[in-house]
C-alpha atoms as a PDB file:
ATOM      1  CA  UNK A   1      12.230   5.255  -6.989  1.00  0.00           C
ATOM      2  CA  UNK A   2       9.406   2.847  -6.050  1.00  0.00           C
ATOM      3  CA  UNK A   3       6.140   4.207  -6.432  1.00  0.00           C
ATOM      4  CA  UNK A   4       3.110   2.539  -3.717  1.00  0.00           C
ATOM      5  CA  UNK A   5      -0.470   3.901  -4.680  1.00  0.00           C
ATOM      6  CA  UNK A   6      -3.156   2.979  -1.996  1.00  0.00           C
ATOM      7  CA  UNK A   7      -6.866   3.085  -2.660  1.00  0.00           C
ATOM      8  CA  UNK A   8      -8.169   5.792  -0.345  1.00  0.00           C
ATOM      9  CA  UNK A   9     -11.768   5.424  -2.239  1.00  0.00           C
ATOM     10  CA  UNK A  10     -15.031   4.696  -0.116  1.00  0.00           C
ATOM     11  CA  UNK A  11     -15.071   1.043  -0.353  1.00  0.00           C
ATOM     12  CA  UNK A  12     -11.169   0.320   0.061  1.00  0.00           C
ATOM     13  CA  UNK A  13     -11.680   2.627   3.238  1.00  0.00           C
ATOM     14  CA  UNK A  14     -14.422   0.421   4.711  1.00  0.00           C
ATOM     15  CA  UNK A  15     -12.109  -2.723   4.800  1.00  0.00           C
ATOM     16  CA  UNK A  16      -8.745  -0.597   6.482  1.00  0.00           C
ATOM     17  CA  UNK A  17      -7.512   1.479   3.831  1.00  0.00           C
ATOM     18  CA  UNK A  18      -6.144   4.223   6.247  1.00  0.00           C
ATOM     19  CA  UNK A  19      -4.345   1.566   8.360  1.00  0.00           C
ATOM     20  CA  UNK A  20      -2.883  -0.211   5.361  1.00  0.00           C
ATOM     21  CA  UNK A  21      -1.619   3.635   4.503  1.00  0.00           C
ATOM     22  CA  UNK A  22      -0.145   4.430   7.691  1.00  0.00           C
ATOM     23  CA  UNK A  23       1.485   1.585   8.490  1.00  0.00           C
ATOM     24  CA  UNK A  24       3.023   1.273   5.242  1.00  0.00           C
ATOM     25  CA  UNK A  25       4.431   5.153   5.850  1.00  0.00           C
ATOM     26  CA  UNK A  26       5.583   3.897   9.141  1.00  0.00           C
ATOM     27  CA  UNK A  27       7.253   0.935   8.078  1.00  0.00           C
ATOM     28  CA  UNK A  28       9.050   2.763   4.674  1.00  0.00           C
ATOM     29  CA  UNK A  29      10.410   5.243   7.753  1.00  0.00           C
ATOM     30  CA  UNK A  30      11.415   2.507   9.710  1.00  0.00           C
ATOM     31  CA  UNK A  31      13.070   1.276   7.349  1.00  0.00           C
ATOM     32  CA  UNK A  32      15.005   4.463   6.438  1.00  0.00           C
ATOM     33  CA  UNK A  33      13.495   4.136   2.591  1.00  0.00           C
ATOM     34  CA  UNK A  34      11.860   7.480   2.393  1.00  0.00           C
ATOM     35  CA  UNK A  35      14.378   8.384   0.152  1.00  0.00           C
ATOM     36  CA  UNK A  36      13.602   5.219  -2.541  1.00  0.00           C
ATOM     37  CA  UNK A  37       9.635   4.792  -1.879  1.00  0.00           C
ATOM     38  CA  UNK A  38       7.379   7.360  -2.633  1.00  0.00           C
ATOM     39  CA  UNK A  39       3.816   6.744  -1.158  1.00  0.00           C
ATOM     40  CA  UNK A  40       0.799   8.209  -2.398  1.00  0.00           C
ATOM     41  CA  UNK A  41      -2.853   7.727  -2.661  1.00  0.00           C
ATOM     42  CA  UNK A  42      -5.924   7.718  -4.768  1.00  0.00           C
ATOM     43  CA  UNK A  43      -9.540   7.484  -5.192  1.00  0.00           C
ATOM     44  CA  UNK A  44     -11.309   3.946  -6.846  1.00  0.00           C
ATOM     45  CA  UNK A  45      -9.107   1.807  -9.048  1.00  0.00           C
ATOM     46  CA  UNK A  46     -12.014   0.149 -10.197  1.00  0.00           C
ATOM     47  CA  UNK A  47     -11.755  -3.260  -8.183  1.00  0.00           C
ATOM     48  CA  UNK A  48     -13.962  -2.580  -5.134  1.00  0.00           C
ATOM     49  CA  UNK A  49     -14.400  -6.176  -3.995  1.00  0.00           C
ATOM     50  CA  UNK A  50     -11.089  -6.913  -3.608  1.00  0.00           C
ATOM     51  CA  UNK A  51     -10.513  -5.075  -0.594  1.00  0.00           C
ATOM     52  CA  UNK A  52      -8.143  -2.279  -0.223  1.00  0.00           C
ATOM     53  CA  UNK A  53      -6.257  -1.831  -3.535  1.00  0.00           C
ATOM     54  CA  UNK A  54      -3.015  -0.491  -3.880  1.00  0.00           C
ATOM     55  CA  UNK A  55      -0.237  -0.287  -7.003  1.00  0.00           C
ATOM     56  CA  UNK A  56       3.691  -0.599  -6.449  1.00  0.00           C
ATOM     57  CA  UNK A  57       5.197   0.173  -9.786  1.00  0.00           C
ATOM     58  CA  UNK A  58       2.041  -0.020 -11.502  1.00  0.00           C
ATOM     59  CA  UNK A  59       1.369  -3.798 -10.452  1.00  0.00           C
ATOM     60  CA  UNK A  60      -2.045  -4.414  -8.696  1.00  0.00           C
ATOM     61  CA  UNK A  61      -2.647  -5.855  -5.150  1.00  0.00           C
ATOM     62  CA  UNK A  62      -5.014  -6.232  -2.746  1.00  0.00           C
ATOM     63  CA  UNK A  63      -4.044  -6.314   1.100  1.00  0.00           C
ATOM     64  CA  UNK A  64      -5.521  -6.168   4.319  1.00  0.00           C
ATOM     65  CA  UNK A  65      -4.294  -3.984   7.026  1.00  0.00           C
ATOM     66  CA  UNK A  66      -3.454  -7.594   8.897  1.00  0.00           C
ATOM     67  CA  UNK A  67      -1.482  -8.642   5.482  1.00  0.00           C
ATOM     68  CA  UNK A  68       0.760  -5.308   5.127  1.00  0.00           C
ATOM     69  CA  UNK A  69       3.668  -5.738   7.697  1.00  0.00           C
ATOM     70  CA  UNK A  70       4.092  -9.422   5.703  1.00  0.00           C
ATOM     71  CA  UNK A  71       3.059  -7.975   2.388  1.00  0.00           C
ATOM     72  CA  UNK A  72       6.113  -5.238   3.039  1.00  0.00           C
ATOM     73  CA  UNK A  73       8.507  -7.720   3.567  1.00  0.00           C
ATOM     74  CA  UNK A  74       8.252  -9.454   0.933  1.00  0.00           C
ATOM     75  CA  UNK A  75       6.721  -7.428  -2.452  1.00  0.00           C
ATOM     76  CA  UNK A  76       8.921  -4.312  -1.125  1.00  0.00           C
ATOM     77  CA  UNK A  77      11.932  -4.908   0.848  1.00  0.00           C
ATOM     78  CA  UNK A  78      11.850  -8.248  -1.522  1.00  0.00           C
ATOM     79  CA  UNK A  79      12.172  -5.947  -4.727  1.00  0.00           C
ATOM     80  CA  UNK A  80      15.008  -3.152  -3.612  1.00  0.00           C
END
């Protein structure tokens, strides 16, 4: 199972962190992947300027909530 971690900390919640969440659990459903993503959150990773942090399988990036239906495509549905 694929494992997404999104910053929920102050700073990555500034710059859209609660979009980027939501639409990623909206497009995993769309998708009918609930059953092989699991999508969590968390509080600082430690890389604040980046804007909002997230993890999938342990690997670091930083997306916008403009980036994430693109950034889904490809690093997600890309990778199953």
């Amino acid at each position: 199972m694929m494992k997404i971690t999104v910053c929920i900390g102050s700073s990555c919640h500034i710059k859209g962190a609660r979009q980027v969440a939501e639409r990623l659990k909206n497009l995993i459903s769309e998708n009918y992947l609930d059953d092989r993503i699991e999508l969590s959150g968390t509080f600082c990773m430690g890389k604040c300027q980046q804007g909002v942090c997230l993890t999938v399988d342990g690997k670091f990036y930083s997306v916008s909530p403009e980036q994430v239906t693109d950034f889904f495509e490809i690093e997600i549905k890309g990778r199953l």
